[in-house]
N, C-alpha and C. Protein backbone atom coordinates (compact mmCIF):
# COMPACT_ATOMS: atom_id res chain seq x y z
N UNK A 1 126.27 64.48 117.08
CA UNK A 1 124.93 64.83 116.69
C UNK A 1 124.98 66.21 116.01
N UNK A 2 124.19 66.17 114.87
CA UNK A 2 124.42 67.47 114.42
C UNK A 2 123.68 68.82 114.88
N UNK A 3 122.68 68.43 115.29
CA UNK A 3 121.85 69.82 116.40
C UNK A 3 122.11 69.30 117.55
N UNK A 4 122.83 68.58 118.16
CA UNK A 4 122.69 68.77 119.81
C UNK A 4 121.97 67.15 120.05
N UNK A 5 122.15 66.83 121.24
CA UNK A 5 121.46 65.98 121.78
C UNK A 5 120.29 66.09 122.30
N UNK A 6 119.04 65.04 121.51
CA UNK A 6 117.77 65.28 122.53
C UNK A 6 118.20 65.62 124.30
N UNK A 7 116.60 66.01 124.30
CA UNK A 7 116.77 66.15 125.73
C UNK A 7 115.78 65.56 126.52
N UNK A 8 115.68 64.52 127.30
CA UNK A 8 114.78 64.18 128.09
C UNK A 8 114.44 64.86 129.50
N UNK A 9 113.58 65.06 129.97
CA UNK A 9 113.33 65.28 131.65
C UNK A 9 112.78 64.44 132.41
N UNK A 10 113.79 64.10 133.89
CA UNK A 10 113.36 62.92 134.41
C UNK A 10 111.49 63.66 135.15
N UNK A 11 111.46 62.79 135.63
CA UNK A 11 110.24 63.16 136.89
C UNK A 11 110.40 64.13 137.81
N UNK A 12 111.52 63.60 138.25
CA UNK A 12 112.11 64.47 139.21
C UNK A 12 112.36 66.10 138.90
N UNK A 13 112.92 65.98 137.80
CA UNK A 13 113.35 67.39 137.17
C UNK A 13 112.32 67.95 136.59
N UNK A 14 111.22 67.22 136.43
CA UNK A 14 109.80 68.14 136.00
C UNK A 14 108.93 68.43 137.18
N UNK A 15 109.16 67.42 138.21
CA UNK A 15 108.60 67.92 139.80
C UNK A 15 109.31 69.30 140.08
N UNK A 16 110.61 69.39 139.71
CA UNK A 16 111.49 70.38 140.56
C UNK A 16 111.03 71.40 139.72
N UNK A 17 110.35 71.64 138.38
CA UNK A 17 110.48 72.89 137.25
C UNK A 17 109.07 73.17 137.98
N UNK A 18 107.97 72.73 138.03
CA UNK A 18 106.59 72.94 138.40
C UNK A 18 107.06 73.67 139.57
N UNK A 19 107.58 73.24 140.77
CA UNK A 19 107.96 74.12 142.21
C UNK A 19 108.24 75.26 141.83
N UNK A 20 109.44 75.55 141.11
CA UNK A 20 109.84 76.63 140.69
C UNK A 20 109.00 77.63 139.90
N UNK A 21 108.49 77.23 138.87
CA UNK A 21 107.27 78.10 138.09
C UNK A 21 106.42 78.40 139.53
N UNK A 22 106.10 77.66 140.80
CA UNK A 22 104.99 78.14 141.20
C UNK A 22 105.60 79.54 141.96
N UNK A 23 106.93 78.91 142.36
CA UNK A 23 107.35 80.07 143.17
C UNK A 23 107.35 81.22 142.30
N UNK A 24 107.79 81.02 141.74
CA UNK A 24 108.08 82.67 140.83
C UNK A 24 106.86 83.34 140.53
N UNK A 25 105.50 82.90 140.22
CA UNK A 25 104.61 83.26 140.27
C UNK A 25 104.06 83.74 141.40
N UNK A 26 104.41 82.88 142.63
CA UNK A 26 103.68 83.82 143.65
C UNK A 26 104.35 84.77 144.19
N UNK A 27 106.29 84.98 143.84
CA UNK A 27 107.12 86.01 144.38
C UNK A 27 107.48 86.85 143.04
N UNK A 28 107.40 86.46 142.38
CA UNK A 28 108.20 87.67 141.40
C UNK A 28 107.16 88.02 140.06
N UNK A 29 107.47 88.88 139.36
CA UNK A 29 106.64 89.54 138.00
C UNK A 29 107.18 88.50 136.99
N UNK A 30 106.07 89.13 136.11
CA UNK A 30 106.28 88.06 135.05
C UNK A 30 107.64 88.91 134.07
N UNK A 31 108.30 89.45 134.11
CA UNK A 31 109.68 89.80 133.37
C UNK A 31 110.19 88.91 133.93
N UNK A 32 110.14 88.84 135.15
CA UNK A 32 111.81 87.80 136.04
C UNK A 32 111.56 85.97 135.79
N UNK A 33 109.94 86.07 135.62
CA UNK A 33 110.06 84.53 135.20
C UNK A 33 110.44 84.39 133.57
N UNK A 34 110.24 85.84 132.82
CA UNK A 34 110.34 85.54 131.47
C UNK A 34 112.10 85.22 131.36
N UNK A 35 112.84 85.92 132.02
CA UNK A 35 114.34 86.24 131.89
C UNK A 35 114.75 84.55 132.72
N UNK A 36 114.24 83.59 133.74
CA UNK A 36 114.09 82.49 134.22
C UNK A 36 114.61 81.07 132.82
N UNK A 37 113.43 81.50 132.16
CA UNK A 37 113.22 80.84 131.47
C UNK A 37 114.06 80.83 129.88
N UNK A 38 114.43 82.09 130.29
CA UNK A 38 114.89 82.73 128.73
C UNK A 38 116.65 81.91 129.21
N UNK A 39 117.24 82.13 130.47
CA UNK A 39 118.25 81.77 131.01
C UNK A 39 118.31 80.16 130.97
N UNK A 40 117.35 79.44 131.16
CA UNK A 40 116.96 77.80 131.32
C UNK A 40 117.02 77.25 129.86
N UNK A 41 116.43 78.31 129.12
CA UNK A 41 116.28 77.48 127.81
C UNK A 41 117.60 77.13 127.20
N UNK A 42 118.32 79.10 127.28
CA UNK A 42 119.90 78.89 126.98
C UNK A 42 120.52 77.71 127.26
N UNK A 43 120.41 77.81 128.54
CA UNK A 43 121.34 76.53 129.09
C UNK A 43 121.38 75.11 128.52
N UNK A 44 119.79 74.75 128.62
CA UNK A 44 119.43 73.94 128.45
C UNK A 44 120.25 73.67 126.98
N UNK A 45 120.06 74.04 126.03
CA UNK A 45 120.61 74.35 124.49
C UNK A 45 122.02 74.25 124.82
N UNK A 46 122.60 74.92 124.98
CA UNK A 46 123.91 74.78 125.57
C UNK A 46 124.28 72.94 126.05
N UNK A 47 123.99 72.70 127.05
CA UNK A 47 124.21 71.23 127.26
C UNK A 47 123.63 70.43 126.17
N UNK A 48 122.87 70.33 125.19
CA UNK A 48 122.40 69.87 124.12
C UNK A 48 123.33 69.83 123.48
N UNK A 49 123.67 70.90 123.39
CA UNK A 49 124.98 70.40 122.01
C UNK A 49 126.48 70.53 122.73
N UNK A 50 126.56 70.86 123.76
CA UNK A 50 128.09 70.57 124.39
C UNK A 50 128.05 69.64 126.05
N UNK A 51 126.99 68.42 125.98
CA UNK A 51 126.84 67.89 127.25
C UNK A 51 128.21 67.89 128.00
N UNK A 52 129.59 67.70 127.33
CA UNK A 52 130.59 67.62 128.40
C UNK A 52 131.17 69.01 128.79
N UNK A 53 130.67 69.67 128.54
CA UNK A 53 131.43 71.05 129.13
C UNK A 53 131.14 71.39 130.79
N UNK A 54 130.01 70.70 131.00
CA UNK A 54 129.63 70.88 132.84
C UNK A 54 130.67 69.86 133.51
N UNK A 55 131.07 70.06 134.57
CA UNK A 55 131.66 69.05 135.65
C UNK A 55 131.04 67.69 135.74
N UNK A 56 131.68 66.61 135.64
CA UNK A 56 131.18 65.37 136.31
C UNK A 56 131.31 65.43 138.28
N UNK A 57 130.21 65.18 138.66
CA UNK A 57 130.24 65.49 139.91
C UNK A 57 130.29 63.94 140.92
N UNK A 58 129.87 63.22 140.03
CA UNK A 58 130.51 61.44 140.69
C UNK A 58 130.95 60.40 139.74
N UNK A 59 132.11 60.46 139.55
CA UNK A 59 132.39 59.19 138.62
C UNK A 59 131.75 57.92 138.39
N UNK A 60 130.97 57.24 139.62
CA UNK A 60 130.70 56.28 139.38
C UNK A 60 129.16 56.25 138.78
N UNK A 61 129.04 57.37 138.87
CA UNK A 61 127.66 57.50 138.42
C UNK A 61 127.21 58.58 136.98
N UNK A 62 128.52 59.52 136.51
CA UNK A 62 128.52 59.92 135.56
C UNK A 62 127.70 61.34 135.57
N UNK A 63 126.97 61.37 136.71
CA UNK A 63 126.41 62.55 136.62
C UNK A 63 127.12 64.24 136.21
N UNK A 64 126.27 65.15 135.71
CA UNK A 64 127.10 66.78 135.96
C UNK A 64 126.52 67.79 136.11
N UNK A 65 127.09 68.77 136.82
CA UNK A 65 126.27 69.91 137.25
C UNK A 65 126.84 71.46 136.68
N UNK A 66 125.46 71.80 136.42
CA UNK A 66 125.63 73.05 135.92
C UNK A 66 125.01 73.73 137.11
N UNK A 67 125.21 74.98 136.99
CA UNK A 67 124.47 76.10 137.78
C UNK A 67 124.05 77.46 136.66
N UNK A 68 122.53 77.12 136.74
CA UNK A 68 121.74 78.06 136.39
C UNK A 68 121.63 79.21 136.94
N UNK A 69 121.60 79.50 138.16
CA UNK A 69 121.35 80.82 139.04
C UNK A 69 121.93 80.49 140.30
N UNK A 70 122.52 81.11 141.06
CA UNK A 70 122.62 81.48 142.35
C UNK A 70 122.18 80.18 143.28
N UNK A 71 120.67 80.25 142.83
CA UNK A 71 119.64 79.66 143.62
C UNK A 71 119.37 78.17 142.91
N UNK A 72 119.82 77.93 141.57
CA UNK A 72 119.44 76.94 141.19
C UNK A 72 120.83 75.80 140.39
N UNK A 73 120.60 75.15 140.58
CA UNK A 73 121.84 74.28 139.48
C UNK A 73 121.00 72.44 138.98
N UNK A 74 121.31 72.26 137.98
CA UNK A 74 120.86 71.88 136.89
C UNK A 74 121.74 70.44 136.97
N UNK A 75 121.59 68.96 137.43
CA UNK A 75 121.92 67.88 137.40
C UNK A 75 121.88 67.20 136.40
N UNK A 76 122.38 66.44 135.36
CA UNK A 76 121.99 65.43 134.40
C UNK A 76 123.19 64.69 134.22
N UNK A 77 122.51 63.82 132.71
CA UNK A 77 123.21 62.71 132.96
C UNK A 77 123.51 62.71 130.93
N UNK A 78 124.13 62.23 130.78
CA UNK A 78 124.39 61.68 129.06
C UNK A 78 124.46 60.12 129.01
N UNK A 79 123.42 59.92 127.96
CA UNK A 79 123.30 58.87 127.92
C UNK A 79 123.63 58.59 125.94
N UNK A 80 123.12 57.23 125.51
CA UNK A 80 123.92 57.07 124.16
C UNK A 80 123.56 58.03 123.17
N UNK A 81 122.68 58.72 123.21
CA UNK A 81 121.96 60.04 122.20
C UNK A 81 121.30 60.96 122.32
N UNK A 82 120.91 60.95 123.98
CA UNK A 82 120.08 61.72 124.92
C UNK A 82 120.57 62.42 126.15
N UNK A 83 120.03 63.79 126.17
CA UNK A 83 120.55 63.86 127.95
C UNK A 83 119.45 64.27 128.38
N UNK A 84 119.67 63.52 129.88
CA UNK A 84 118.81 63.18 130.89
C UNK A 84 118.72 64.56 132.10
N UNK A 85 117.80 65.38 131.75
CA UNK A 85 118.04 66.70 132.96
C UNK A 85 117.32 65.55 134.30
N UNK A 86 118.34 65.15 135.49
CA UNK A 86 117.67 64.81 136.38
C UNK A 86 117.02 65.48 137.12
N UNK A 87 117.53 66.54 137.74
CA UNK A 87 117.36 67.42 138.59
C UNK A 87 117.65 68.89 138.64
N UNK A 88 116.71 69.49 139.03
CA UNK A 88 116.79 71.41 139.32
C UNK A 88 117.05 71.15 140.71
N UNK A 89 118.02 71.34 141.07
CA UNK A 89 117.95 71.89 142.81
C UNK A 89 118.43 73.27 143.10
N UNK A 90 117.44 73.38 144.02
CA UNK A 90 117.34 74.42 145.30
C UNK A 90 118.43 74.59 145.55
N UNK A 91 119.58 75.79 145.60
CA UNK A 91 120.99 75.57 145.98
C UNK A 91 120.41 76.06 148.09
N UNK A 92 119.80 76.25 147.98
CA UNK A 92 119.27 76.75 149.32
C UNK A 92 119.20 75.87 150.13
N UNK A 93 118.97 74.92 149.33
CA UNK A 93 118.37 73.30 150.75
C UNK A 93 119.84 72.82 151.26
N UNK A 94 119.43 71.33 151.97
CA UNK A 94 120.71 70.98 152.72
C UNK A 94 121.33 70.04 151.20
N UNK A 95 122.06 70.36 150.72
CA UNK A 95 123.00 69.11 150.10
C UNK A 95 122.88 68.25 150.28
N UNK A 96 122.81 67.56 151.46
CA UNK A 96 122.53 66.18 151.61
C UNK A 96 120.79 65.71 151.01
N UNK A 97 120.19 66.74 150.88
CA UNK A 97 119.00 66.38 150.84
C UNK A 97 118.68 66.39 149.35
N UNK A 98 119.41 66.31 148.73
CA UNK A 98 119.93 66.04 146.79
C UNK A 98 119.28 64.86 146.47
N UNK A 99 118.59 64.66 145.84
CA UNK A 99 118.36 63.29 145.47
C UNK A 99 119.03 63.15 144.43
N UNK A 100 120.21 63.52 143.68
CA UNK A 100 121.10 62.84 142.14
C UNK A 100 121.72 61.86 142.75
C-alpha cells in the first residue's frame, strides 16, 4: 500500500479509547492527554504503514502487540488491506482478563 494500511477500530478498542480519554480527564491536564494522543496517533501511523514490525503474540490467531505506554499496549490484527486495532489494554489489569 502506498500510504499505509487503512485502519479500522474494533468496538472493543473504541470502548477501551473512551475509558481512557475519561481517565485522563479526570486525573491528568490537558498537556498529558495532548502528548497521549500525540504518542497514539504516532503509533497508530507507524503500524499503518509497517503492520509487521509488532510481535505476533498467537499464531493461530495472528494477532500483535505493541506497547504504547507503560500502562497501555495496543492489540490488532492485519487483515487483506486493513488493520484491525482490537484492543487498548490496561497493562495494569490481570492478563487473563484480555479479551484478544
Amino acid at each position: 500500500m502506498k500510504n499505509g494500511y487503512s485502519i479500522d477500530w474494533s468496538d472493543e478498542a473504541s470502548d477501551n479509547l473512551d475509558s481512557i480519554i475519561e481517565y485522563l480527564e479526570n486525573k491528568w491536564t490537558e498537556r498529558e492527554i495532548r502528548l497521549f494522543f500525540k504518542k497514539l496517533d504516532k503509533r497508530i501511523d507507524l503500524i499503518s504503514k509497517n503492520p509487521l514490525l509488532f510481535p505476533v503474540i498467537d499464531l493461530t490467531t495472528n494477532f500483535r502487540r505493541c506497547v504504547l505506554t507503560e500502562q497501555t499496549t495496543i492489540y490488532y490484527e492485519i487483515r487483506i488491506d486493513v488493520v484491525v486495532i482490537l484492543s487498548l489494554f490496561d497493562n495494569r489489569k490481570d492478563p487473563h482478563s484480555r479479551k484478544v
